[in-house]
PDB file of N, CA and C in Angstrom:
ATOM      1  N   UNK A   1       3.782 102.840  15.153  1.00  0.00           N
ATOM      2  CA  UNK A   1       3.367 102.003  14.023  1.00  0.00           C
ATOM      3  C   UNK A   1       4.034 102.527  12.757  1.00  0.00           C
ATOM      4  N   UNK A   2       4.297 101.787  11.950  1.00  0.00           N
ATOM      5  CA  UNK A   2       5.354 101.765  10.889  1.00  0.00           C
ATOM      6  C   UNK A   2       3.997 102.713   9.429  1.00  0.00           C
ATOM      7  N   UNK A   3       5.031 103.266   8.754  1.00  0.00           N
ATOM      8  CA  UNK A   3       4.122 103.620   7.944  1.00  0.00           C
ATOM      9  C   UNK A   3       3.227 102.996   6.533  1.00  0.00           C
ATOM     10  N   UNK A   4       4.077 101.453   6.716  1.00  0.00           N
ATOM     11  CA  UNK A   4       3.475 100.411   5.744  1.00  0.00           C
ATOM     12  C   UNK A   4       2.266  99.359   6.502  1.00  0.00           C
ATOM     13  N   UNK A   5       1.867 100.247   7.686  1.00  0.00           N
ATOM     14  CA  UNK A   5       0.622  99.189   8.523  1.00  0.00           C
ATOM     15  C   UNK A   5      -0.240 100.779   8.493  1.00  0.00           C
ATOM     16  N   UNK A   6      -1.538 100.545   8.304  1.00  0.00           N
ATOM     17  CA  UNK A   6      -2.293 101.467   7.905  1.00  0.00           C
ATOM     18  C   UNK A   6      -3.724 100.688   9.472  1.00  0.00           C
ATOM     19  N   UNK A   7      -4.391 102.036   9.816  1.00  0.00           N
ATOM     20  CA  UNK A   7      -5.201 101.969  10.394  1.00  0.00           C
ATOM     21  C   UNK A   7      -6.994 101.880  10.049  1.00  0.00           C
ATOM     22  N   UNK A   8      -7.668 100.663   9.908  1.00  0.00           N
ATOM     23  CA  UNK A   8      -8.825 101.139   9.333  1.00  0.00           C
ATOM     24  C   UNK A   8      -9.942 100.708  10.346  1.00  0.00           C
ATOM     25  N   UNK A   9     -10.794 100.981   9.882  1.00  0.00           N
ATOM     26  CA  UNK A   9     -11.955 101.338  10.700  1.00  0.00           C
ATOM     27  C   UNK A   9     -13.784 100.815   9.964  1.00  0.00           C
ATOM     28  N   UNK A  10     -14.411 100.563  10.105  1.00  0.00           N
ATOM     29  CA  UNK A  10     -15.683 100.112   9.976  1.00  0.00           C
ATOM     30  C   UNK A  10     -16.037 101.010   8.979  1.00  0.00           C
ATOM     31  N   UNK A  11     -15.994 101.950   8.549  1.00  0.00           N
ATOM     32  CA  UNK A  11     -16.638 103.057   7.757  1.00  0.00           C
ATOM     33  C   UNK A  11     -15.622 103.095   6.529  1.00  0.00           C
ATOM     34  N   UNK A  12     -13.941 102.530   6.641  1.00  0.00           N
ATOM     35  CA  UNK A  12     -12.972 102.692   5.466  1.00  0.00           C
ATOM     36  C   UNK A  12     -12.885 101.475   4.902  1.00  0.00           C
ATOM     37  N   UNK A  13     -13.440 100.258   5.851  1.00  0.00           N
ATOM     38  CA  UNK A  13     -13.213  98.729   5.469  1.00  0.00           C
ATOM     39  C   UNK A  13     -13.356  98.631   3.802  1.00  0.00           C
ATOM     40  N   UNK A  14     -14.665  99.201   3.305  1.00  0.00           N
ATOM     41  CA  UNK A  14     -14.525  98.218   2.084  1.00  0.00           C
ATOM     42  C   UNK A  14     -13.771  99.325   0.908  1.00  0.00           C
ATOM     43  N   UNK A  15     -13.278 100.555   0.990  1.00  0.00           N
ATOM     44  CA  UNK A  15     -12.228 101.041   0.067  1.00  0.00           C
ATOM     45  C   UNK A  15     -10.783 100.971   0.868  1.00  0.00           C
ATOM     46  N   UNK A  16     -10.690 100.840   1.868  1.00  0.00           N
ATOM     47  CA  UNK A  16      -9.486 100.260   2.015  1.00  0.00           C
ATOM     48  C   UNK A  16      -9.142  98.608   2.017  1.00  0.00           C
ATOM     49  N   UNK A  17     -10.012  97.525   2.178  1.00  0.00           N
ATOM     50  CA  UNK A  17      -9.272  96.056   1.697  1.00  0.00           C
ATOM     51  C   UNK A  17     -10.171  95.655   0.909  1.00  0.00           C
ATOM     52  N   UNK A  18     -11.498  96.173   0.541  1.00  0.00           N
ATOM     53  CA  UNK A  18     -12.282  94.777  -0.342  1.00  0.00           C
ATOM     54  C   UNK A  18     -11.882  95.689  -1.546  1.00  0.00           C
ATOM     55  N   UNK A  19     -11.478  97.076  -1.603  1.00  0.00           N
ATOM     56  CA  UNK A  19     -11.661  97.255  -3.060  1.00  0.00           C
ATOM     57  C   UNK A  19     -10.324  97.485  -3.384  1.00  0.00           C
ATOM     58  N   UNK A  20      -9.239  97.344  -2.453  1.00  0.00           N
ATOM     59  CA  UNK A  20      -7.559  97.701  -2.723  1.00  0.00           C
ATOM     60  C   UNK A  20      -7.303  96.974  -4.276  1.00  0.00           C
ATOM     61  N   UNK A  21      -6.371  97.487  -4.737  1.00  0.00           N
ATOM     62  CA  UNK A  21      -5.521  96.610  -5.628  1.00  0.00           C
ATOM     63  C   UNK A  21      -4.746  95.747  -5.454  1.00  0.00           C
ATOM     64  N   UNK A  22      -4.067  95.708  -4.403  1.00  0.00           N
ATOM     65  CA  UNK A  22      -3.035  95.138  -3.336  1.00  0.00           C
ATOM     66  C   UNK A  22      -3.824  93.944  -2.577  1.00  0.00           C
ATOM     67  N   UNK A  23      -3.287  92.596  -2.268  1.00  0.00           N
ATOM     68  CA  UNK A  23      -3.658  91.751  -1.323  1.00  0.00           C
ATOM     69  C   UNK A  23      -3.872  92.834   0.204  1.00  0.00           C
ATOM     70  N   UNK A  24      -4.447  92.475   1.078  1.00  0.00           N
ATOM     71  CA  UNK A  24      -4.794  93.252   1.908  1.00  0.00           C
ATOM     72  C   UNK A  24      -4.515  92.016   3.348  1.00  0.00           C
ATOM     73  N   UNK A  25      -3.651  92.320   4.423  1.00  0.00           N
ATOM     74  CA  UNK A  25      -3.749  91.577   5.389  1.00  0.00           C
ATOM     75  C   UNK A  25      -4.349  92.551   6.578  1.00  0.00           C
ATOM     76  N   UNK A  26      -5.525  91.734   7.511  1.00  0.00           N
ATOM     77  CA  UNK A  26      -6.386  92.595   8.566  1.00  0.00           C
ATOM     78  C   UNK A  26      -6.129  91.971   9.550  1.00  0.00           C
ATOM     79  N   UNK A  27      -5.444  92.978  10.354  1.00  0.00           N
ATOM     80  CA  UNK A  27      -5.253  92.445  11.952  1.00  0.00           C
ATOM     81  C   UNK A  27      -6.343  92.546  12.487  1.00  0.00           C
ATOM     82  N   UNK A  28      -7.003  91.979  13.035  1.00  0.00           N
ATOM     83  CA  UNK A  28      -8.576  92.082  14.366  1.00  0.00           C
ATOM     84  C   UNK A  28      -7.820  92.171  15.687  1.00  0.00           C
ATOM     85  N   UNK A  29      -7.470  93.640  16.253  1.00  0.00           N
ATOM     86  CA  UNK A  29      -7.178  93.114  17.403  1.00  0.00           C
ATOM     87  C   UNK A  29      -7.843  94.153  18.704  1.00  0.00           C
ATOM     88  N   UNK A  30      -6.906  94.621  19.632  1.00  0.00           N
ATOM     89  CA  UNK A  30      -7.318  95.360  20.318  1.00  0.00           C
ATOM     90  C   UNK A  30      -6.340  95.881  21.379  1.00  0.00           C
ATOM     91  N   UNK A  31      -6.014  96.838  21.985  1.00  0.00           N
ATOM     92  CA  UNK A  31      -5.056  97.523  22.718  1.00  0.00           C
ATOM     93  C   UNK A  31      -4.819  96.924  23.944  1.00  0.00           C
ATOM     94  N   UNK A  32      -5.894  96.063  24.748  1.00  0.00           N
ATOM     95  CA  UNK A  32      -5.459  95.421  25.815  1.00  0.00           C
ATOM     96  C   UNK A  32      -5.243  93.695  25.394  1.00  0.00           C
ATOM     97  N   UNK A  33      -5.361  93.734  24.626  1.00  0.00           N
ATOM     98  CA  UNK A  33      -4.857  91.840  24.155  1.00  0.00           C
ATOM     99  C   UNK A  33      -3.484  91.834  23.892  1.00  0.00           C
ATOM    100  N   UNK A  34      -3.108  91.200  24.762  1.00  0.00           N
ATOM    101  CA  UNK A  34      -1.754  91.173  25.061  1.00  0.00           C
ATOM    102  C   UNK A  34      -1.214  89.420  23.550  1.00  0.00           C
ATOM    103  N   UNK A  35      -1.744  88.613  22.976  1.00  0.00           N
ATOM    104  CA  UNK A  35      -1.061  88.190  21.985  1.00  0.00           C
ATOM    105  C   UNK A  35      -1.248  89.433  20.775  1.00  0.00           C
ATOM    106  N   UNK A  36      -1.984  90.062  20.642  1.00  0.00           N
ATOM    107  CA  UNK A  36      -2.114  91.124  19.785  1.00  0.00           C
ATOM    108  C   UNK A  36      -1.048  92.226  20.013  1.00  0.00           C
ATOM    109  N   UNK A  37      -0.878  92.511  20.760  1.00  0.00           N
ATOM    110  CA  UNK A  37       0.379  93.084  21.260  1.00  0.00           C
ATOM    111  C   UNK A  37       2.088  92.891  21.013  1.00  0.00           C
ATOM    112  N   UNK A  38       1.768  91.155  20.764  1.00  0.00           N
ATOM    113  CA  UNK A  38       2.996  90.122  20.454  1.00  0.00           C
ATOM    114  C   UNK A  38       3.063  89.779  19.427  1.00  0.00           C
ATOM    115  N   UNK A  39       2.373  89.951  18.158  1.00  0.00           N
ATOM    116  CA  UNK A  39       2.229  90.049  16.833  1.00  0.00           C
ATOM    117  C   UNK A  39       2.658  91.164  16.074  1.00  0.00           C
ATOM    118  N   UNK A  40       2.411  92.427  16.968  1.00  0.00           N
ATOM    119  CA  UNK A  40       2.322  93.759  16.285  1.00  0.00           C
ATOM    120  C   UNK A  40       3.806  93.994  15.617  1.00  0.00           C
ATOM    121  N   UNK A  41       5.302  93.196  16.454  1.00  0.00           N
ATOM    122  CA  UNK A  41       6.454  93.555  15.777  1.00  0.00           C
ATOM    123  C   UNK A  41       6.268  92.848  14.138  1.00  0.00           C
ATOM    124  N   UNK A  42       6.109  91.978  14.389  1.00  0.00           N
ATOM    125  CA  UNK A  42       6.285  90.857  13.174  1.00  0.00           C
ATOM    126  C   UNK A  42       5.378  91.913  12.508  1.00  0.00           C
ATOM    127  N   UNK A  43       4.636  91.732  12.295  1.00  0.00           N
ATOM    128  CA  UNK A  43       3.589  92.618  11.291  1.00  0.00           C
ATOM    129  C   UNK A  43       4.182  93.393  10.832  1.00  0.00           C
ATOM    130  N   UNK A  44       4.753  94.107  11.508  1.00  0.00           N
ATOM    131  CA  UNK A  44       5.594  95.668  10.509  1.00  0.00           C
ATOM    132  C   UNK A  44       6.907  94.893  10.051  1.00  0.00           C
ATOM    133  N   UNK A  45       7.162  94.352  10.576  1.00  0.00           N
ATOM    134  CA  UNK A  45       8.268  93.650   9.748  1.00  0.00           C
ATOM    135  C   UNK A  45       7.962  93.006   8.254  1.00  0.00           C
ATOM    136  N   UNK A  46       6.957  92.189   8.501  1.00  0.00           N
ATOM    137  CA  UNK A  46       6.126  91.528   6.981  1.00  0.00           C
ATOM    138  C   UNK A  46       6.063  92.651   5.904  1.00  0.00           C
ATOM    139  N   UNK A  47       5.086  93.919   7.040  1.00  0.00           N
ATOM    140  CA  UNK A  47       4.691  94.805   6.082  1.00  0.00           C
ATOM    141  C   UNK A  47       5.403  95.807   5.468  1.00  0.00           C
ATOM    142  N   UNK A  48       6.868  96.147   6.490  1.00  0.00           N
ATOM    143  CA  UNK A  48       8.288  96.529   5.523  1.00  0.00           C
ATOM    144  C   UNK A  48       8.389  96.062   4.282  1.00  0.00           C
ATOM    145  N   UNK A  49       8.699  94.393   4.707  1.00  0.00           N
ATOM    146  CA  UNK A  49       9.032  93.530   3.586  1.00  0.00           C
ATOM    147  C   UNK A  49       8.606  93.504   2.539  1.00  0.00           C
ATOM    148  N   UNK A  50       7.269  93.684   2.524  1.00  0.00           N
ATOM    149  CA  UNK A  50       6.462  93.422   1.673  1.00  0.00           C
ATOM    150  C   UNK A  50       5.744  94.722   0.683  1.00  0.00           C
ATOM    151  N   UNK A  51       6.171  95.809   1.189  1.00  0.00           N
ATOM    152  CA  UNK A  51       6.060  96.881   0.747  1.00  0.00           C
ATOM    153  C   UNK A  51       5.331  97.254  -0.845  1.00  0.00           C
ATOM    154  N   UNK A  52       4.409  97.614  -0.868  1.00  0.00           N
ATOM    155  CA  UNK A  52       4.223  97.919  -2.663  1.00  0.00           C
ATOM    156  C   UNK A  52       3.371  96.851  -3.238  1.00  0.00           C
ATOM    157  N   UNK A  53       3.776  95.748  -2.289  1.00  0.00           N
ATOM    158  CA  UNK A  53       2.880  94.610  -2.720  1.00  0.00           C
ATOM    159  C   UNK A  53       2.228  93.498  -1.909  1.00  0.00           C
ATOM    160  N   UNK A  54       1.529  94.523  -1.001  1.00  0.00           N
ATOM    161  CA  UNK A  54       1.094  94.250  -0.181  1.00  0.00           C
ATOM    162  C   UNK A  54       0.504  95.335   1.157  1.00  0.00           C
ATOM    163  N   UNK A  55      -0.902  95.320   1.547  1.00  0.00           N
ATOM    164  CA  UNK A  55      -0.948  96.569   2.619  1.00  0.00           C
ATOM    165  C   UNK A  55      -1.738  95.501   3.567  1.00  0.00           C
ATOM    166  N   UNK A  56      -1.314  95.952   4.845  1.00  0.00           N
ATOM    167  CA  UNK A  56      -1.404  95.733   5.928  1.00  0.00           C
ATOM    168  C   UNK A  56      -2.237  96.677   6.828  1.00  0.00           C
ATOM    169  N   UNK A  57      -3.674  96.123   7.322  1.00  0.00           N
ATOM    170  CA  UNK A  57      -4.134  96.961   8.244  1.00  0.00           C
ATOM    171  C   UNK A  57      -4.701  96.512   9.118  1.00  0.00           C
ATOM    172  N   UNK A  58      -4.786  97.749  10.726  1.00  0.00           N
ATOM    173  CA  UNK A  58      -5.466  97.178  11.967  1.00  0.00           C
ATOM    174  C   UNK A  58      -6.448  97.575  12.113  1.00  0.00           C
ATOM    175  N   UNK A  59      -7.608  96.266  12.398  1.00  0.00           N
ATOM    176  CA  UNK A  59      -8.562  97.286  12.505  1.00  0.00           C
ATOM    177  C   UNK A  59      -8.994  96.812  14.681  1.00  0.00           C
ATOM    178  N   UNK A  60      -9.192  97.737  15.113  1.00  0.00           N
ATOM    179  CA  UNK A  60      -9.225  97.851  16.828  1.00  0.00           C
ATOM    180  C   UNK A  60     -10.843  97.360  16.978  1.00  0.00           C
ATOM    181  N   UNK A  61     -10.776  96.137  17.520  1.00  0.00           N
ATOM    182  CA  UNK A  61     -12.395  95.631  17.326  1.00  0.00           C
ATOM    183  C   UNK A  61     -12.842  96.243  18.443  1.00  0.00           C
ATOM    184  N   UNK A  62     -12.778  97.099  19.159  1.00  0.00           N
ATOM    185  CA  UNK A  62     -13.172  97.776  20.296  1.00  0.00           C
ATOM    186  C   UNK A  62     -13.887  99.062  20.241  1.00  0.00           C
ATOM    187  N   UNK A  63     -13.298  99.605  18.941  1.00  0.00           N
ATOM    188  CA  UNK A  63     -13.642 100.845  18.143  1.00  0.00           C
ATOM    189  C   UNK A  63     -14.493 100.419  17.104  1.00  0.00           C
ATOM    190  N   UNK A  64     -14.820  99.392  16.213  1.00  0.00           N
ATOM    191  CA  UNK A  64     -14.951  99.001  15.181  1.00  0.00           C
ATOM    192  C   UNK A  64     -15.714  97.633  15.254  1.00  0.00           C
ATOM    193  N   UNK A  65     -17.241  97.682  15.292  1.00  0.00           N
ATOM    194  CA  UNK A  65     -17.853  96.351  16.012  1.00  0.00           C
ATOM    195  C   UNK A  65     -18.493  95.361  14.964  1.00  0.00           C
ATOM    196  N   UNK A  66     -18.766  96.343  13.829  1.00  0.00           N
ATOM    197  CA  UNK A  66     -19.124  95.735  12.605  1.00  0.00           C
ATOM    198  C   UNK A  66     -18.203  94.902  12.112  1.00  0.00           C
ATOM    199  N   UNK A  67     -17.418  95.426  11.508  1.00  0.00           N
ATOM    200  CA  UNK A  67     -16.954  94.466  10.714  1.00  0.00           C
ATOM    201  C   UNK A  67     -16.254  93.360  11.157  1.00  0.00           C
ATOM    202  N   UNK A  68     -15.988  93.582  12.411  1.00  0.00           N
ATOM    203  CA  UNK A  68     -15.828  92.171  12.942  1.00  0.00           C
ATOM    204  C   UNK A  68     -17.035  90.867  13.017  1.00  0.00           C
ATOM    205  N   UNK A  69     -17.862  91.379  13.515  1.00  0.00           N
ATOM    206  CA  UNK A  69     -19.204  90.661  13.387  1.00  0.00           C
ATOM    207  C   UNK A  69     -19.542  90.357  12.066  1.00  0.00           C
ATOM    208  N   UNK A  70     -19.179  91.235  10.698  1.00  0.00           N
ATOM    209  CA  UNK A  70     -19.013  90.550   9.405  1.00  0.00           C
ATOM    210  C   UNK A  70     -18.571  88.955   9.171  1.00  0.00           C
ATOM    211  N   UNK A  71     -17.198  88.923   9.897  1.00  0.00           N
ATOM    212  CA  UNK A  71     -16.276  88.053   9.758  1.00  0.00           C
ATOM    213  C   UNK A  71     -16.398  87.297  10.132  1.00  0.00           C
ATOM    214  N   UNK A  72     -17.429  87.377  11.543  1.00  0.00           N
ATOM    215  CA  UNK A  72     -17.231  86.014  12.703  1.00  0.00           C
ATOM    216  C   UNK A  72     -15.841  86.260  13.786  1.00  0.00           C
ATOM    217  N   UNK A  73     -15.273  87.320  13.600  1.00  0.00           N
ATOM    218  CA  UNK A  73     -14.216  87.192  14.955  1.00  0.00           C
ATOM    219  C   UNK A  73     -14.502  86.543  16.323  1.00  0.00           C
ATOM    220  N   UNK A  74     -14.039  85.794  16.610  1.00  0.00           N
ATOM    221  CA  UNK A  74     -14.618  85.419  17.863  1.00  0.00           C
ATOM    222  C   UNK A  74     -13.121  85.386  19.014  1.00  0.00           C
ATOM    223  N   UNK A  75     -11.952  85.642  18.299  1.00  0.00           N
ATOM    224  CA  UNK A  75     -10.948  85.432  19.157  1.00  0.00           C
ATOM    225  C   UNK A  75     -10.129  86.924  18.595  1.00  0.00           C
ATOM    226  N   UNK A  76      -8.967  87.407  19.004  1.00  0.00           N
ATOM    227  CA  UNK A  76      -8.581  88.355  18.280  1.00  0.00           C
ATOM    228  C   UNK A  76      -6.937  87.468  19.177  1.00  0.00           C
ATOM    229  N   UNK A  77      -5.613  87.962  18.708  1.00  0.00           N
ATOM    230  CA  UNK A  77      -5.635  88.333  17.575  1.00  0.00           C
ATOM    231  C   UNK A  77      -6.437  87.273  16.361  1.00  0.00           C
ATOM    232  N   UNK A  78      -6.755  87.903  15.640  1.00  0.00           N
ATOM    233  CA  UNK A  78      -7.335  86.965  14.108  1.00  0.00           C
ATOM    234  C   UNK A  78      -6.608  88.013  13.080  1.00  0.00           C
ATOM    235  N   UNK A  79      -6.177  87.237  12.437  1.00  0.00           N
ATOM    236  CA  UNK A  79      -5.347  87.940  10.646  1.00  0.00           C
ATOM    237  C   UNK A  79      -6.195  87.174   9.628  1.00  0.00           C
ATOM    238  N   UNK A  80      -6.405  88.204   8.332  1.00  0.00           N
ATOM    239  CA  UNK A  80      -7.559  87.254   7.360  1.00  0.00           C
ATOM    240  C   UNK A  80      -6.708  88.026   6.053  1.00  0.00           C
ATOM    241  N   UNK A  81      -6.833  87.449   5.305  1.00  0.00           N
ATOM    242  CA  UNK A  81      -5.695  87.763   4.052  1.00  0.00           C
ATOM    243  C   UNK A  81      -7.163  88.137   2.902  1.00  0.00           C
ATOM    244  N   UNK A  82      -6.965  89.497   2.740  1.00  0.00           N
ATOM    245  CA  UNK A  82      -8.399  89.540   1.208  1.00  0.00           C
ATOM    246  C   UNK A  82      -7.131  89.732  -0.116  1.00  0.00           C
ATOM    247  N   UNK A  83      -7.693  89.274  -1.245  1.00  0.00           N
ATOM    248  CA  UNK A  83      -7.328  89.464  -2.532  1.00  0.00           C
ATOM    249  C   UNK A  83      -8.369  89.482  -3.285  1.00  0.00           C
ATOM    250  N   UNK A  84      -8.473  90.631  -3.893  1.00  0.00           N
ATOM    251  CA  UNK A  84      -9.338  90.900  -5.168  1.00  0.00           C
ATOM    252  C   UNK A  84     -10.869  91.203  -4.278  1.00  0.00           C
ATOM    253  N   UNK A  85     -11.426  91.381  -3.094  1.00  0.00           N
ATOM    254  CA  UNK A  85     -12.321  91.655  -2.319  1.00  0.00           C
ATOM    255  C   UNK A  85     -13.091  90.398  -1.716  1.00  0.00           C
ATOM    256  N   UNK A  86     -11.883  89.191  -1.995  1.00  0.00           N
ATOM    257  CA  UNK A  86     -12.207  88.406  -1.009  1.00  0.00           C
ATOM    258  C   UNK A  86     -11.572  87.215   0.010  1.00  0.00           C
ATOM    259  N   UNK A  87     -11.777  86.992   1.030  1.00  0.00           N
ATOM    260  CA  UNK A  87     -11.603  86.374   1.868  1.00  0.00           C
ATOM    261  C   UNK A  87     -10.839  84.768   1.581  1.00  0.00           C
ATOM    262  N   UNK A  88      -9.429  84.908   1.576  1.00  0.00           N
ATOM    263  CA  UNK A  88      -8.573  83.558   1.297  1.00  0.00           C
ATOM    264  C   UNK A  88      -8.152  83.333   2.144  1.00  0.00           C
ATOM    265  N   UNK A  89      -7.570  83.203   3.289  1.00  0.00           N
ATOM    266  CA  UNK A  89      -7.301  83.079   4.096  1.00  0.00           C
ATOM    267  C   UNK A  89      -7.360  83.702   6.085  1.00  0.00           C
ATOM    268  N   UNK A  90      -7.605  82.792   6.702  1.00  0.00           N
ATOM    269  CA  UNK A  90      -7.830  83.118   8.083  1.00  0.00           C
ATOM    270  C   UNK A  90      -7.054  82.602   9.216  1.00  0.00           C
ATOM    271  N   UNK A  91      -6.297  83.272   9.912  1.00  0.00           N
ATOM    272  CA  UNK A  91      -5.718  82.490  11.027  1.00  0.00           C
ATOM    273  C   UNK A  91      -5.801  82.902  12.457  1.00  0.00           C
ATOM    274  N   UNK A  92      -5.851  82.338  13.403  1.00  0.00           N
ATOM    275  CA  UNK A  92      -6.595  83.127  14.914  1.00  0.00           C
ATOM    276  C   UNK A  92      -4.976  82.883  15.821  1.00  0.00           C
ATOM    277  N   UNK A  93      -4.716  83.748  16.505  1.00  0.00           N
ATOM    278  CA  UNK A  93      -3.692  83.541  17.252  1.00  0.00           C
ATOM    279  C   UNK A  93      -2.353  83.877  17.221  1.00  0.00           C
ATOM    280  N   UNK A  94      -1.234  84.202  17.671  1.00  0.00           N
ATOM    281  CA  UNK A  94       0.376  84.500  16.779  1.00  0.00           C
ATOM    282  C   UNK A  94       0.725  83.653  16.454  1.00  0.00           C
ATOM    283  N   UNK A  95       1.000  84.027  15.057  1.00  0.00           N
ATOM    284  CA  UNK A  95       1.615  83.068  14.148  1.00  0.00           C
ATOM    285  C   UNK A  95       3.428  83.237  14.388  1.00  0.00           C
ATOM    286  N   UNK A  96       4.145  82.074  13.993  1.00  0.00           N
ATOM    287  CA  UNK A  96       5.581  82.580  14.096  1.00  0.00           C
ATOM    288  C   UNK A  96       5.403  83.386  12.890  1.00  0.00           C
ATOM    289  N   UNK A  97       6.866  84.014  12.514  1.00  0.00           N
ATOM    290  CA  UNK A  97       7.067  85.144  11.654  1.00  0.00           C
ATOM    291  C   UNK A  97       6.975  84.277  10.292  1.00  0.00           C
ATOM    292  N   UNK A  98       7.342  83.142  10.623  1.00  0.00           N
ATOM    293  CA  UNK A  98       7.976  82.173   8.713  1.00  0.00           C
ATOM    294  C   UNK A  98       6.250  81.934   8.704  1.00  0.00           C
ATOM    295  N   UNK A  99       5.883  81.524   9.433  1.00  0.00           N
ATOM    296  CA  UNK A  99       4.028  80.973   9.305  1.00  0.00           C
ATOM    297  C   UNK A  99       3.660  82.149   8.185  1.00  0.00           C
ATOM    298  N   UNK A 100       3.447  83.253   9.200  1.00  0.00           N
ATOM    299  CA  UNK A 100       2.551  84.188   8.587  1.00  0.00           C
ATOM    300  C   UNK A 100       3.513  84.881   7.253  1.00  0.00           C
ATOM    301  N   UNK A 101       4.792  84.710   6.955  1.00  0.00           N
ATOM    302  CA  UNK A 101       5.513  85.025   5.922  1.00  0.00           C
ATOM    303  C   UNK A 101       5.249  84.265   4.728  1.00  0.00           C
ATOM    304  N   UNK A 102       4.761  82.786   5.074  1.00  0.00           N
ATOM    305  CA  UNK A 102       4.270  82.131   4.362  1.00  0.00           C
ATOM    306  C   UNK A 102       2.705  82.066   3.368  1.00  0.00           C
ATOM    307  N   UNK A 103       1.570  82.561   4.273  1.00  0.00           N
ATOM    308  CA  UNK A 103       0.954  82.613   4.565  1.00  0.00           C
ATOM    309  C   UNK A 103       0.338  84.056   3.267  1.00  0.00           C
ATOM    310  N   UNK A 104       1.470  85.012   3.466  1.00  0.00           N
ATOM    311  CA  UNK A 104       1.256  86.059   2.826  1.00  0.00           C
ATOM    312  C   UNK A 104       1.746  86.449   1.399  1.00  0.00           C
ATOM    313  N   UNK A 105       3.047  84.939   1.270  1.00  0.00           N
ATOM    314  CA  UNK A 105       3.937  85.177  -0.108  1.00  0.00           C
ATOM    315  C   UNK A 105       3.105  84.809  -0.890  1.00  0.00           C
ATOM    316  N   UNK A 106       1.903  83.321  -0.309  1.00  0.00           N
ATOM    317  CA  UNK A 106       1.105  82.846  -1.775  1.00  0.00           C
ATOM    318  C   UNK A 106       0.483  84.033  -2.481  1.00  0.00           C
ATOM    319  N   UNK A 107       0.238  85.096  -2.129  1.00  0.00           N
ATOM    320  CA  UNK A 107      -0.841  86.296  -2.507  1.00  0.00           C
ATOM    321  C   UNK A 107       0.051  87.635  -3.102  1.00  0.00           C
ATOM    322  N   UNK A 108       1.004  87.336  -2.666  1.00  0.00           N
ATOM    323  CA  UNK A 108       2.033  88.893  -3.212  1.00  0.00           C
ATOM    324  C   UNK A 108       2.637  88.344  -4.759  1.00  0.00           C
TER     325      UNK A 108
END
């Protein structure tokens, strides 16, 4: 994992994306979900791209049961875009790369 995709967890959720300065994109996924698996290049690619203005994190709903249940996850992969500590956007499934490039420029 690239060093512009950050790992968070149920206990870092709300100082790492609700209170970031930075738009915050949250992967929901998990180590045996294989579209989660098929997302993970693109992601570090975005989150190269996007560097400085923008952080990117996974959180492993397997490890991490809350805050999914916050959200309503009901499918993983799920990506949810926070700005300013809240919830603008949601999408369930792999996105192509221009989708979710799209997806992430309105906020950077």
């Amino acid at each position: 994992m690239s060093d512009a995709i950050f790992t968070g967890t149920d206990a870092t959720f709300e100082a790492e994306v609700l209170k970031s300065d930075l738009p915050v994109l949250v992967d929901f996924w998990a180590p045996w979900c294989g579209p989660c698996l098929m997302i993970a290049p693109v992601l570090e690619e975005v989150a190269e791209a996007h560097k400085g203005k923008l952080k990117v994190v996974k959180l492993n709903v397997d490890e991490n049961a809350a805050t999914p249940q916050t959200y309503g996850i009901m499918a993983i992969p799920t990506l949810i875009l926070f700005k300013g500590g809240e919830l603008k956007e949601k999408a369930v499934g792999v996105l192509p790369k221009n989708k979710l490039v799209d997806l992430v420029t309105k906020y950077v």
